[in-house]
C-alpha atoms as a PDB file:
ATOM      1  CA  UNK A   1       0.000   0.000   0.000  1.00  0.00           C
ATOM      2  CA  UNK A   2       1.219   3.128  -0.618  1.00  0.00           C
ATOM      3  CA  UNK A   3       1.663   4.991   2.628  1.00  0.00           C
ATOM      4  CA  UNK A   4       2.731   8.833   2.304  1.00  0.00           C
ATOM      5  CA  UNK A   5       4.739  10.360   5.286  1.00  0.00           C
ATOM      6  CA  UNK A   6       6.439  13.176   5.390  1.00  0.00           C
ATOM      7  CA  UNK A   7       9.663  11.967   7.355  1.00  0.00           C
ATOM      8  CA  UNK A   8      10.341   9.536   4.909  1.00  0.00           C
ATOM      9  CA  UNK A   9      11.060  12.013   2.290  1.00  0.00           C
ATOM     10  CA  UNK A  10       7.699  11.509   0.646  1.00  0.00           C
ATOM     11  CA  UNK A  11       5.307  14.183  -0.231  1.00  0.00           C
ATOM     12  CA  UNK A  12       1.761  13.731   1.369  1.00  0.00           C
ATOM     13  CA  UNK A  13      -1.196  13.677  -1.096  1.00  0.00           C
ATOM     14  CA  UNK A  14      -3.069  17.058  -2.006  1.00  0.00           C
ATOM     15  CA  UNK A  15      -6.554  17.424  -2.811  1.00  0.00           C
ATOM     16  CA  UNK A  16      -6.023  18.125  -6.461  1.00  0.00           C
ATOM     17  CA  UNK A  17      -3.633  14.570  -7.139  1.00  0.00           C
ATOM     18  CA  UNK A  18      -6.657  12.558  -5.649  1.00  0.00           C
ATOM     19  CA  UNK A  19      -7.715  11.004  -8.629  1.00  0.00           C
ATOM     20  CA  UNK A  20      -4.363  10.303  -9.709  1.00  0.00           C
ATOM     21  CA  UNK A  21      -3.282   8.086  -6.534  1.00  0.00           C
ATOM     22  CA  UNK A  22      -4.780   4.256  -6.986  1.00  0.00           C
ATOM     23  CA  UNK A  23      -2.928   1.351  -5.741  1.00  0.00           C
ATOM     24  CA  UNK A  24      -2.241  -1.163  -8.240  1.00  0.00           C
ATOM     25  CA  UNK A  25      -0.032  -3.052  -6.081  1.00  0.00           C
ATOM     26  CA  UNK A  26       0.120  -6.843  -7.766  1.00  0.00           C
ATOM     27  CA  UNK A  27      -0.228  -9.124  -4.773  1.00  0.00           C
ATOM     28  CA  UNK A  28      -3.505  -7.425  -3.939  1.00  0.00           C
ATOM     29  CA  UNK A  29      -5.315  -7.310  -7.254  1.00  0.00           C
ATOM     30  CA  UNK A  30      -4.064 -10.507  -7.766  1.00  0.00           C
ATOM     31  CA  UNK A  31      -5.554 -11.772  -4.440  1.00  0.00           C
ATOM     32  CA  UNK A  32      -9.305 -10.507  -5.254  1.00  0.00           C
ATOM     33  CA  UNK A  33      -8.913 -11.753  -8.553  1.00  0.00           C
ATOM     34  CA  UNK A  34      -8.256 -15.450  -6.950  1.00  0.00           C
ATOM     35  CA  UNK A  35     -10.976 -14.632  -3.830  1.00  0.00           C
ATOM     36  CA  UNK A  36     -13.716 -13.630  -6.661  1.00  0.00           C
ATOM     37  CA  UNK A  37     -12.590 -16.469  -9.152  1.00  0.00           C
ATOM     38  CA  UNK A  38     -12.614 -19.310  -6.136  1.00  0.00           C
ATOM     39  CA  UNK A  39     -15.993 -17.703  -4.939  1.00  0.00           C
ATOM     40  CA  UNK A  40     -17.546 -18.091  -8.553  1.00  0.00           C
ATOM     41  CA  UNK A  41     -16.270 -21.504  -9.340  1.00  0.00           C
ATOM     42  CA  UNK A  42     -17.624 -22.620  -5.794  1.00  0.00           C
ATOM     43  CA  UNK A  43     -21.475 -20.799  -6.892  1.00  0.00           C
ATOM     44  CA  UNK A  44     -21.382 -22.602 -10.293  1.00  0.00           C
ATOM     45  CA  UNK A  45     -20.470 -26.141  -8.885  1.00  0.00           C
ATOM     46  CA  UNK A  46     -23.219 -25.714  -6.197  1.00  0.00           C
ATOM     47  CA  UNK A  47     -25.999 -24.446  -8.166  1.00  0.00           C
ATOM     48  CA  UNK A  48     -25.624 -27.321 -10.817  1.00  0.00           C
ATOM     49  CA  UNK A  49     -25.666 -29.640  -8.302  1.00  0.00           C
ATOM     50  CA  UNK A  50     -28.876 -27.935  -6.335  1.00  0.00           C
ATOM     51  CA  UNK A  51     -30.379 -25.189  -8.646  1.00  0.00           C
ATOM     52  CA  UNK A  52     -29.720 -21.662  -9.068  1.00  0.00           C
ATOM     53  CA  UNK A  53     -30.230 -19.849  -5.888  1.00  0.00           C
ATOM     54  CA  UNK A  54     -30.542 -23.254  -3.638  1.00  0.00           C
ATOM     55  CA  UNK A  55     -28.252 -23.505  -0.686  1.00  0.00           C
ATOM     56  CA  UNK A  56     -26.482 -20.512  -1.232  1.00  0.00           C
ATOM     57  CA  UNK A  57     -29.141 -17.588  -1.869  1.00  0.00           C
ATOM     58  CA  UNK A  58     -28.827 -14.802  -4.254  1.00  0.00           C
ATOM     59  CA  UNK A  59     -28.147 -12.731  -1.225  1.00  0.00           C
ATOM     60  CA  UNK A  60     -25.524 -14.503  -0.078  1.00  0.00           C
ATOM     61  CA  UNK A  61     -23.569 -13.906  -3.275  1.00  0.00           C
ATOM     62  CA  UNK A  62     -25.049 -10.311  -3.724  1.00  0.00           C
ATOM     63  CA  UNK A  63     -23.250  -9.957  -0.308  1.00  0.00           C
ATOM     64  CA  UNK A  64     -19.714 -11.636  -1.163  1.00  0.00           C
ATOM     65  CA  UNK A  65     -19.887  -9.245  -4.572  1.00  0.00           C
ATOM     66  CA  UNK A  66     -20.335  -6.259  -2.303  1.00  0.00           C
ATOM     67  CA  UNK A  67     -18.011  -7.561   0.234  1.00  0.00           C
ATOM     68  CA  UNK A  68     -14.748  -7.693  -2.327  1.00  0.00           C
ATOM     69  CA  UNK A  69     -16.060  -4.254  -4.047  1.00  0.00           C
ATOM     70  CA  UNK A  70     -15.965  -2.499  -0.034  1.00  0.00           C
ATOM     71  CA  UNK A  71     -12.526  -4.391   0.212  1.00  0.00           C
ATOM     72  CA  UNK A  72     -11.340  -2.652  -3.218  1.00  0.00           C
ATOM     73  CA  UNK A  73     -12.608   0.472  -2.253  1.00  0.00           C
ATOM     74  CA  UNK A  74     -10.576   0.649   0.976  1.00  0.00           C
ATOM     75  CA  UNK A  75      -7.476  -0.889  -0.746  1.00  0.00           C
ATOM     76  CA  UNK A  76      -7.090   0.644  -3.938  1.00  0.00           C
ATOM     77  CA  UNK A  77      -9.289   3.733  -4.575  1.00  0.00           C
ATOM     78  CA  UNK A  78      -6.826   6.687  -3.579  1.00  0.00           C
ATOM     79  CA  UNK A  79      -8.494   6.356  -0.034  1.00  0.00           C
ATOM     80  CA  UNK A  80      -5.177   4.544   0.419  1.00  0.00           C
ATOM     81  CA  UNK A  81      -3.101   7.174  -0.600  1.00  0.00           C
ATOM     82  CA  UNK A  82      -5.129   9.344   1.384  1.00  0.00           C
ATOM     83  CA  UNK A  83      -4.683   7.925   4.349  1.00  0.00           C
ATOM     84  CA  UNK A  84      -1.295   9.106   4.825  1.00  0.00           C
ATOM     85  CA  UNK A  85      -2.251  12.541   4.394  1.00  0.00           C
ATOM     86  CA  UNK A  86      -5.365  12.673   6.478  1.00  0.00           C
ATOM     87  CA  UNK A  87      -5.763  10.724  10.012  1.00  0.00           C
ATOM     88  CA  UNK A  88     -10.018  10.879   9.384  1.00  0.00           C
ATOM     89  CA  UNK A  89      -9.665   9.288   5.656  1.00  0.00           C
ATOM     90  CA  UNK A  90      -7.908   6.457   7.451  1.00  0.00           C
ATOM     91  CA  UNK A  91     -10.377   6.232  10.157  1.00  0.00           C
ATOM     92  CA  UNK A  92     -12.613   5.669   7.062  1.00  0.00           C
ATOM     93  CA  UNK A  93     -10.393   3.203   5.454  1.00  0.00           C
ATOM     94  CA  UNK A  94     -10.311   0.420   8.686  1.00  0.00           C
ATOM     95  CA  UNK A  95     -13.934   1.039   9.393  1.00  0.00           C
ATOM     96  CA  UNK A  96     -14.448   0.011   5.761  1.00  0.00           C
ATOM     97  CA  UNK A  97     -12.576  -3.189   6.180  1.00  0.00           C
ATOM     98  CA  UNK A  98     -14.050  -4.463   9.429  1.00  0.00           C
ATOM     99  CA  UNK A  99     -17.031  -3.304   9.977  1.00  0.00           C
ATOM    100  CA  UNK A 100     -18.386  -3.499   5.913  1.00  0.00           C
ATOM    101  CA  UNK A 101     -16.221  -5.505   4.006  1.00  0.00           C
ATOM    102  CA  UNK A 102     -15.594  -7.869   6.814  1.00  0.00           C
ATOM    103  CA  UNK A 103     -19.687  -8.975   7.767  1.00  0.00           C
ATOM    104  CA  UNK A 104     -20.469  -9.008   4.019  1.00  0.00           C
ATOM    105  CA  UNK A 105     -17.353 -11.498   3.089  1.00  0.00           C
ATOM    106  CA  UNK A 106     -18.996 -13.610   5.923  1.00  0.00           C
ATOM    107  CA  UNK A 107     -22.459 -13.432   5.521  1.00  0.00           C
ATOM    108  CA  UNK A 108     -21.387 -14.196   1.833  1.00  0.00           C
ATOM    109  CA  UNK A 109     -19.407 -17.339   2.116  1.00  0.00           C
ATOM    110  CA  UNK A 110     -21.394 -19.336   4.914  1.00  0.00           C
ATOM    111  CA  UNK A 111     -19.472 -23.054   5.165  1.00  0.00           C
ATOM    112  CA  UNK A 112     -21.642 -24.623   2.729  1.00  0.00           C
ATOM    113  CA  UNK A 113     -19.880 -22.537   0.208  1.00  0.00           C
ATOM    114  CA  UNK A 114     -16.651 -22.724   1.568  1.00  0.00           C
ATOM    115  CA  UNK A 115     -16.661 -26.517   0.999  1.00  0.00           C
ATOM    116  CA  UNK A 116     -17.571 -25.926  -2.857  1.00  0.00           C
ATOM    117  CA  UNK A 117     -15.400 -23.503  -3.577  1.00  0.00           C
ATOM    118  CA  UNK A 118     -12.145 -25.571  -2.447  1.00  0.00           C
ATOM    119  CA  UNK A 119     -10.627 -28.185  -5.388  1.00  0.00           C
ATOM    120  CA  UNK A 120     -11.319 -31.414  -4.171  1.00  0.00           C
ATOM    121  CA  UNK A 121     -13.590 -30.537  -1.487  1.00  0.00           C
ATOM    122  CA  UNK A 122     -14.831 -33.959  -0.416  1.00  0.00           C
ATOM    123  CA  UNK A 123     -10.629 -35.019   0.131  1.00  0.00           C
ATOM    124  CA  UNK A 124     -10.070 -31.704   2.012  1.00  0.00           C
ATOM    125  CA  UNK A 125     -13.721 -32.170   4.176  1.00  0.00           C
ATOM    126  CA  UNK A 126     -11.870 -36.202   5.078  1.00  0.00           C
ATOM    127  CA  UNK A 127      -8.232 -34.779   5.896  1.00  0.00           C
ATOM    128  CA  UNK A 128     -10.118 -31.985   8.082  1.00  0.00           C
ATOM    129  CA  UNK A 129     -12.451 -34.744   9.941  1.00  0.00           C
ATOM    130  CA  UNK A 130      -9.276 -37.036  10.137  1.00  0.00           C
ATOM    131  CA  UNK A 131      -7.572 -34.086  12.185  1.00  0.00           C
ATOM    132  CA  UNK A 132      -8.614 -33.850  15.346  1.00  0.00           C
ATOM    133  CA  UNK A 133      -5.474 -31.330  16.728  1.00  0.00           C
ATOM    134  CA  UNK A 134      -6.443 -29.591  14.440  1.00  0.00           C
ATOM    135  CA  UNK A 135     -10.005 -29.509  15.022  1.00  0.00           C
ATOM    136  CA  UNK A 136      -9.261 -28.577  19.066  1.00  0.00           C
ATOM    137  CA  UNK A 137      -7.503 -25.911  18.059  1.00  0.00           C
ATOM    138  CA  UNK A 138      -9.679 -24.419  15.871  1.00  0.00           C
ATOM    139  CA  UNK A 139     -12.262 -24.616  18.472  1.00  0.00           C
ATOM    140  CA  UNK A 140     -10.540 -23.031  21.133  1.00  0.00           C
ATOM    141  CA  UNK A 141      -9.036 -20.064  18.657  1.00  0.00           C
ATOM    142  CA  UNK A 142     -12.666 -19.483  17.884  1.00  0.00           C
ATOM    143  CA  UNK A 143     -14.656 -19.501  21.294  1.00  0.00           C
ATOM    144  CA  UNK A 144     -16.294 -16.031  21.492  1.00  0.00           C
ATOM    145  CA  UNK A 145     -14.812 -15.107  24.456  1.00  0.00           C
ATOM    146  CA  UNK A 146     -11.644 -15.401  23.375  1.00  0.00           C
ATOM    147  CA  UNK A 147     -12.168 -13.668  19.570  1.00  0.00           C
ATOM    148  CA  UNK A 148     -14.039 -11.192  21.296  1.00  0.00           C
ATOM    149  CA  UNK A 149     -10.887  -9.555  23.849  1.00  0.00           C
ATOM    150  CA  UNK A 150      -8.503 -10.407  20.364  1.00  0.00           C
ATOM    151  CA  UNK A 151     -10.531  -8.153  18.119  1.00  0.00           C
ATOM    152  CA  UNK A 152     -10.557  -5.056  21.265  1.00  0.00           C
ATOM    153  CA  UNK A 153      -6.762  -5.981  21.804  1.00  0.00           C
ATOM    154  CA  UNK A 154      -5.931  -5.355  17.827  1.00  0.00           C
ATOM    155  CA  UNK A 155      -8.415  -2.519  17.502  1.00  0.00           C
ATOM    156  CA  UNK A 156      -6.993  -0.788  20.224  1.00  0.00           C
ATOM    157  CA  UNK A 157      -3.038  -1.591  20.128  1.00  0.00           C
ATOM    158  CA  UNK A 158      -2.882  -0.348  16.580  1.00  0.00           C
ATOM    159  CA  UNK A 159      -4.616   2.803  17.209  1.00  0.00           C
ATOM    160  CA  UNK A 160      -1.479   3.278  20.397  1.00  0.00           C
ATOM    161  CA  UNK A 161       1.114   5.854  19.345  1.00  0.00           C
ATOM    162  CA  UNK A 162       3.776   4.328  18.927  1.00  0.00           C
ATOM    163  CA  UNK A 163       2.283   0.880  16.594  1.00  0.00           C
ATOM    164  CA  UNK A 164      -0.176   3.495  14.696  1.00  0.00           C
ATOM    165  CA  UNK A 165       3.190   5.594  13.601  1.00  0.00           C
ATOM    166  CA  UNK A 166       5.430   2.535  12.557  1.00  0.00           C
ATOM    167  CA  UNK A 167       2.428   1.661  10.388  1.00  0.00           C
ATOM    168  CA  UNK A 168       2.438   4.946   8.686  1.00  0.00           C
ATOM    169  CA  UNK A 169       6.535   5.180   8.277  1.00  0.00           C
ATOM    170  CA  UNK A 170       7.101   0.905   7.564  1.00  0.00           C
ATOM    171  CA  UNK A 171       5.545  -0.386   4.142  1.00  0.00           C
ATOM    172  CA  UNK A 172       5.471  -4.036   6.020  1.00  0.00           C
ATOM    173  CA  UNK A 173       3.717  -2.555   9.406  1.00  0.00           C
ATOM    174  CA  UNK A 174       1.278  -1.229   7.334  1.00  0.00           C
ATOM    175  CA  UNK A 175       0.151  -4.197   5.842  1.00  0.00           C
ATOM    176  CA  UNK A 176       0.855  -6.313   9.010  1.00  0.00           C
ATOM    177  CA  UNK A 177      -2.387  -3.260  10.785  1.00  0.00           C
ATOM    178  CA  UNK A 178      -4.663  -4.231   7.734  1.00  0.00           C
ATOM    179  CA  UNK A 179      -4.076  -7.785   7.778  1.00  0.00           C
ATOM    180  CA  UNK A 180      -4.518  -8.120  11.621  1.00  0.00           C
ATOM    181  CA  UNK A 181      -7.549  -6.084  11.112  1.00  0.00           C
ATOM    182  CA  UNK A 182      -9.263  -7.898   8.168  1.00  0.00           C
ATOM    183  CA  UNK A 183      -7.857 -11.090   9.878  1.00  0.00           C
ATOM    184  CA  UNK A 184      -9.938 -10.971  13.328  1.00  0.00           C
ATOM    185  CA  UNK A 185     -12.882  -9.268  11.881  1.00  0.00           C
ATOM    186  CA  UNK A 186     -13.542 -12.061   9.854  1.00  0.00           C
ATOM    187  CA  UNK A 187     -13.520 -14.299  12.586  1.00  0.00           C
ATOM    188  CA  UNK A 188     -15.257 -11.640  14.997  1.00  0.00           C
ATOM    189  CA  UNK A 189     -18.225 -11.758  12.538  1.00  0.00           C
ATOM    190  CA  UNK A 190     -17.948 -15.611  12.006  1.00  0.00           C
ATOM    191  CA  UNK A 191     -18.377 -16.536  15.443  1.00  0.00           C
ATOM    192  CA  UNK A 192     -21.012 -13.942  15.139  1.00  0.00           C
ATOM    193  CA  UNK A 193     -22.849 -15.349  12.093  1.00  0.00           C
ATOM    194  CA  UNK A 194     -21.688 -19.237  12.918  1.00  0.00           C
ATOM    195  CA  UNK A 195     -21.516 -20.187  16.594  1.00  0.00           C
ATOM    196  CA  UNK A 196     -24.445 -21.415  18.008  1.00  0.00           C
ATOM    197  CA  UNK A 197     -23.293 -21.385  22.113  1.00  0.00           C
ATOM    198  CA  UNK A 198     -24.064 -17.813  22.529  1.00  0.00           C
ATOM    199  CA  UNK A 199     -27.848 -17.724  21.599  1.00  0.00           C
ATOM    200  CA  UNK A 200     -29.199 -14.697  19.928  1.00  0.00           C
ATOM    201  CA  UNK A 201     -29.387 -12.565  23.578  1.00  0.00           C
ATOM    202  CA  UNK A 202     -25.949 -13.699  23.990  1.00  0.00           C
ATOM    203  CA  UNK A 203     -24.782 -12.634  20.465  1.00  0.00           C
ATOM    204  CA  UNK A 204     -26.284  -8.996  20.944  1.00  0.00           C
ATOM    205  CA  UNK A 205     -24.474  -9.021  24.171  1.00  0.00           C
ATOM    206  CA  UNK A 206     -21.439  -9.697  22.319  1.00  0.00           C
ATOM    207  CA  UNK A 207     -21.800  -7.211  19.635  1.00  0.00           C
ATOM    208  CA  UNK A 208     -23.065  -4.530  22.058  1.00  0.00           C
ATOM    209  CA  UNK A 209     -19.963  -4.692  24.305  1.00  0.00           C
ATOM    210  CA  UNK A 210     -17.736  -4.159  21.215  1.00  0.00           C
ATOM    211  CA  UNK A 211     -19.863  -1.237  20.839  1.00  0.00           C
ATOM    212  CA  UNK A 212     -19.165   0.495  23.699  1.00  0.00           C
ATOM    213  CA  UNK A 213     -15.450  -0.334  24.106  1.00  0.00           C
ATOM    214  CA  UNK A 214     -14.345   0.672  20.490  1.00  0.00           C
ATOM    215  CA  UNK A 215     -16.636   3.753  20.766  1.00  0.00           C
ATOM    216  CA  UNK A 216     -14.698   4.646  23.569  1.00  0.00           C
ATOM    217  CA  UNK A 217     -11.631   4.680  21.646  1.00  0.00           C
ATOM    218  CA  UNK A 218     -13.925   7.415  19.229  1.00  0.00           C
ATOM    219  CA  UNK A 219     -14.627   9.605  21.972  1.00  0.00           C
ATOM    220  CA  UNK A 220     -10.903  10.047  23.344  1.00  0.00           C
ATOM    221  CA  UNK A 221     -10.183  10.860  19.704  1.00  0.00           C
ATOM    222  CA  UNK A 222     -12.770  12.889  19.585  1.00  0.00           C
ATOM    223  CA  UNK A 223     -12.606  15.161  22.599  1.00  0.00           C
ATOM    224  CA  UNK A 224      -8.729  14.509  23.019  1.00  0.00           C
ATOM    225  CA  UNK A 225      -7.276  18.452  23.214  1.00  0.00           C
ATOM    226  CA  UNK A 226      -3.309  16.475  22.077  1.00  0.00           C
ATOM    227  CA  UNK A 227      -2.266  15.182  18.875  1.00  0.00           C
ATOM    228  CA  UNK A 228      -2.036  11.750  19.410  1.00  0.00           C
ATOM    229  CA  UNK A 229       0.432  10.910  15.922  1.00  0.00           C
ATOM    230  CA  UNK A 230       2.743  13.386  15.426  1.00  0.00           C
ATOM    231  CA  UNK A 231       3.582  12.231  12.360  1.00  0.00           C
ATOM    232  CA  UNK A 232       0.563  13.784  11.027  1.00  0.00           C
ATOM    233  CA  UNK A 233       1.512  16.892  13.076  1.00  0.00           C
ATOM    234  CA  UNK A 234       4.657  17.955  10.855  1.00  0.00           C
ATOM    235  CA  UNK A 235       3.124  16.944   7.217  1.00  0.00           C
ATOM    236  CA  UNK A 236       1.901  20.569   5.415  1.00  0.00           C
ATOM    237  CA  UNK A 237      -1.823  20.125   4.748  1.00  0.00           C
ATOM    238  CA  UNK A 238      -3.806  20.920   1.896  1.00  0.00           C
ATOM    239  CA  UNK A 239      -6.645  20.050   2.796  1.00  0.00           C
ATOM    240  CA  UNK A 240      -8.259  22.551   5.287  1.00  0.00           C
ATOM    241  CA  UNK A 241      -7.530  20.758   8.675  1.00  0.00           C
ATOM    242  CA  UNK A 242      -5.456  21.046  11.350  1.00  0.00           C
ATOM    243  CA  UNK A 243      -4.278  18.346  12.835  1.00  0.00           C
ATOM    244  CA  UNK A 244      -6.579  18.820  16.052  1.00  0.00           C
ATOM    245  CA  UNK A 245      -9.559  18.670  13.878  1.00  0.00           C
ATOM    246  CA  UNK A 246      -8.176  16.058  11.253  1.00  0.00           C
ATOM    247  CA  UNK A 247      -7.871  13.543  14.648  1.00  0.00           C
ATOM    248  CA  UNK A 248     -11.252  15.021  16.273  1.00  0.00           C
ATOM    249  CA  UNK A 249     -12.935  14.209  13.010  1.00  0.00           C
ATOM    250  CA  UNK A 250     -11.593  10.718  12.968  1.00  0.00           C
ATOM    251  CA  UNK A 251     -12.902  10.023  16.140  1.00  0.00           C
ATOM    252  CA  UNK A 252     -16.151  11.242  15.133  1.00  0.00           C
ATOM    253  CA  UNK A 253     -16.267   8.614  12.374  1.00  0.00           C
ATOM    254  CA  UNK A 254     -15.256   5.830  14.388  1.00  0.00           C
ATOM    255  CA  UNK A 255     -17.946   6.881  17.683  1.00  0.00           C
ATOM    256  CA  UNK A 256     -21.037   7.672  15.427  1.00  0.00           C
ATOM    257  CA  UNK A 257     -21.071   5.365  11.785  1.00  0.00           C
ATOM    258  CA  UNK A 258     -19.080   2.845  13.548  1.00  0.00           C
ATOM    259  CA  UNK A 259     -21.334   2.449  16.735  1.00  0.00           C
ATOM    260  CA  UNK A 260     -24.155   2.778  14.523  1.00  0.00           C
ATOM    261  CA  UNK A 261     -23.820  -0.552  12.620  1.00  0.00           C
ATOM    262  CA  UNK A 262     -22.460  -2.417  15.505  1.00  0.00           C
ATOM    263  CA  UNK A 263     -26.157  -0.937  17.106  1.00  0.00           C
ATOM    264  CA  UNK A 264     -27.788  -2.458  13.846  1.00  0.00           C
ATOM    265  CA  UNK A 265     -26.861  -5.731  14.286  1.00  0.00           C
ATOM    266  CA  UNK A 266     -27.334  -6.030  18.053  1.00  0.00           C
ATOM    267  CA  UNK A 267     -30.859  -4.773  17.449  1.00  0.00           C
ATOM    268  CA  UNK A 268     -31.541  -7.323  14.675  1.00  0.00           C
ATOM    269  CA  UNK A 269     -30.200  -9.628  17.209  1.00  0.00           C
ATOM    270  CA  UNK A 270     -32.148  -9.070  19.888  1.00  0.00           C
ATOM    271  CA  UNK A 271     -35.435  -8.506  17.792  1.00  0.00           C
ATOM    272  CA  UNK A 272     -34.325 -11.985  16.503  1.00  0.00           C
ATOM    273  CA  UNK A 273     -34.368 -13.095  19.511  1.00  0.00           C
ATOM    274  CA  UNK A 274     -37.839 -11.995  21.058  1.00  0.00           C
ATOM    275  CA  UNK A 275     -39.260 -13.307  17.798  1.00  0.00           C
ATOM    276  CA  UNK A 276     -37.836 -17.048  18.847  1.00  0.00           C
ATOM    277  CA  UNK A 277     -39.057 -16.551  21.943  1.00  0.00           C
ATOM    278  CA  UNK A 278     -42.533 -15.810  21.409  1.00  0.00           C
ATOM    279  CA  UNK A 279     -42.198 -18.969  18.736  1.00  0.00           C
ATOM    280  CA  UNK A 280     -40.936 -21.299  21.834  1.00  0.00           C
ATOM    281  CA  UNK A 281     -44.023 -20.429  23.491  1.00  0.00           C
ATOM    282  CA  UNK A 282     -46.372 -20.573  21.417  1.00  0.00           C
ATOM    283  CA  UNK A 283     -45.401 -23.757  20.766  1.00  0.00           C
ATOM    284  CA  UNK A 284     -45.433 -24.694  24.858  1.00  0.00           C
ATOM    285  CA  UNK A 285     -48.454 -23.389  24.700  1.00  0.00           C
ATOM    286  CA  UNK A 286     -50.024 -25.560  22.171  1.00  0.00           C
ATOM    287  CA  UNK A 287     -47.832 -28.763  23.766  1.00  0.00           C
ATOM    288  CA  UNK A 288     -49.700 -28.397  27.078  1.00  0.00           C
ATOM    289  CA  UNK A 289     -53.505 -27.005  26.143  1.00  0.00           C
ATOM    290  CA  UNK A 290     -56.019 -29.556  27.316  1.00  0.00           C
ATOM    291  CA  UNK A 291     -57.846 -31.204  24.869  1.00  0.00           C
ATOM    292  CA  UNK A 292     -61.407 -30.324  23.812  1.00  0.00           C
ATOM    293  CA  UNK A 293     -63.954 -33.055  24.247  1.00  0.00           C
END
């Protein structure tokens, strides 16, 4: 990615250059290209087998499309390049990949299409089911619990000084922050999507207290009277900011459109979850009326 900063002898992107700043880095087109490719040839071999829109819905796909266009958008479009100029267009840039790109990637490759996009699916499916180390470990990587303090630990460790600044001056750093990032929200909003053991109340529970924790993170940002990245600090800006109110605005977009989709989903969940309730007993209901004579 191409990160701009000043001390490393690079000039920091102006408004008018913009349009001039994508990111055609090879590795990355190249890895979308294989992601969509994979994705497609997994959708073709399913729907021949089960019909067009069977087991894997046209929403589901819909969703994966949208996912790898979010993931473009944050990778390529010059919101890369601006994101060494401008703290907020940043901000912008990891909200993008884990709280958009990241649910719709999942919601849009459930396991069912996982196993069909893989060559030789059915040999992979009997290598996975003939390892059971493997298997344990999986399943303790992935308890909520655990996914849940990794994805607050990464959020907030890369937004620290020092780790946030060695991202913007090191090439490698940088791509070490989006790949941790992309990396545990994926599994963040698999366990989300995929594990049964916390119940719908305990899923909006789960989402809510990510909520307030990484909105807290917002609102130091936010009302913070420092610079917290210097680095920033001593680039000359074009583009109407100070500093102050380049970080202050970046903490307003991770408080208010990031808490408001982590608020979206716990809702869903929790209306989800009065719905199965009523359904559980209305059904007790009907188990234990008395019969009519």
């Amino acid at each position: 990615m191409d990160v701009i900063f000043a001390a490393a002898g690079q000039q920091p992107l102006l408004p008018q250059d913009v349009w001039a700043a994508w990111n055609w880095d090879p590795l990355l087109l190249v890895g979308s290209l294989l992601a969509a490719a994979l994705y497609g040839r997994g959708v073709y071999r399913l729907w021949q087998r089960a019909g067009a829109g069977r087991a894997l819905s046209y929403g589901h796909v819909t969703a994966f499309a949208a996912g790898l266009f979010v993931l473009a958008a944050a990778l390529v479009s010059p919101l890369d390049a601006m994101s060494g100029a401008l703290l907020s267009a940043h901000m912008v840039q990891h909200l993008l990949l884990m709280l958009v790109a990241a649910p719709l990637l999942v919601f849009g490759a459930p396991p069912v299409a996982l196993g069909w996009m893989l060559p030789r699916s059915r040999d992979v499916a009997r290598w996975w089911r003939r390892r059971s180390r493997l298997r344990r470990l999986w399943h303790t990587l992935s308890r909520p619990a655990l996914v849940w303090g990794a994805y607050l630990l990464i959020l907030w460790s890369w937004h620290l000084p020092g780790l946030y600044q060695a991202a913007l001056a090191d090439e490698s750093v940088h791509i070490l922050e989006h790949g941790s990032f992309v990396g545990i929200a994926l599994l963040y909003w698999w366990v989300l999507w995929h594990d049964d053991s916390l119940g719908r109340a305990g899923s909006a529970l789960y989402v809510f207290s990510t909520m307030l924790l990484s909105g807290l993170l917002g609102v130091l940002l936010t009302f913070g009277q420092q610079v917290w990245y210097p680095a920033y600090g001593i680039l000359p800006y074009g583009w109407g900011l100070s500093p102050l109110q380049d970080q202050q605005l970046a903490g307003v977009i991770m408080w208010f459109p990031g808490n408001l989709i982590y608020l979206a989903a716990t809702l869903y969940l929790l209306s989800s979850a009065l719905h199965r309730h009523g359904q559980d007993e209305g059904r007790a209901r009907v188990i234990v009326a008395p019969r009519q004579n």
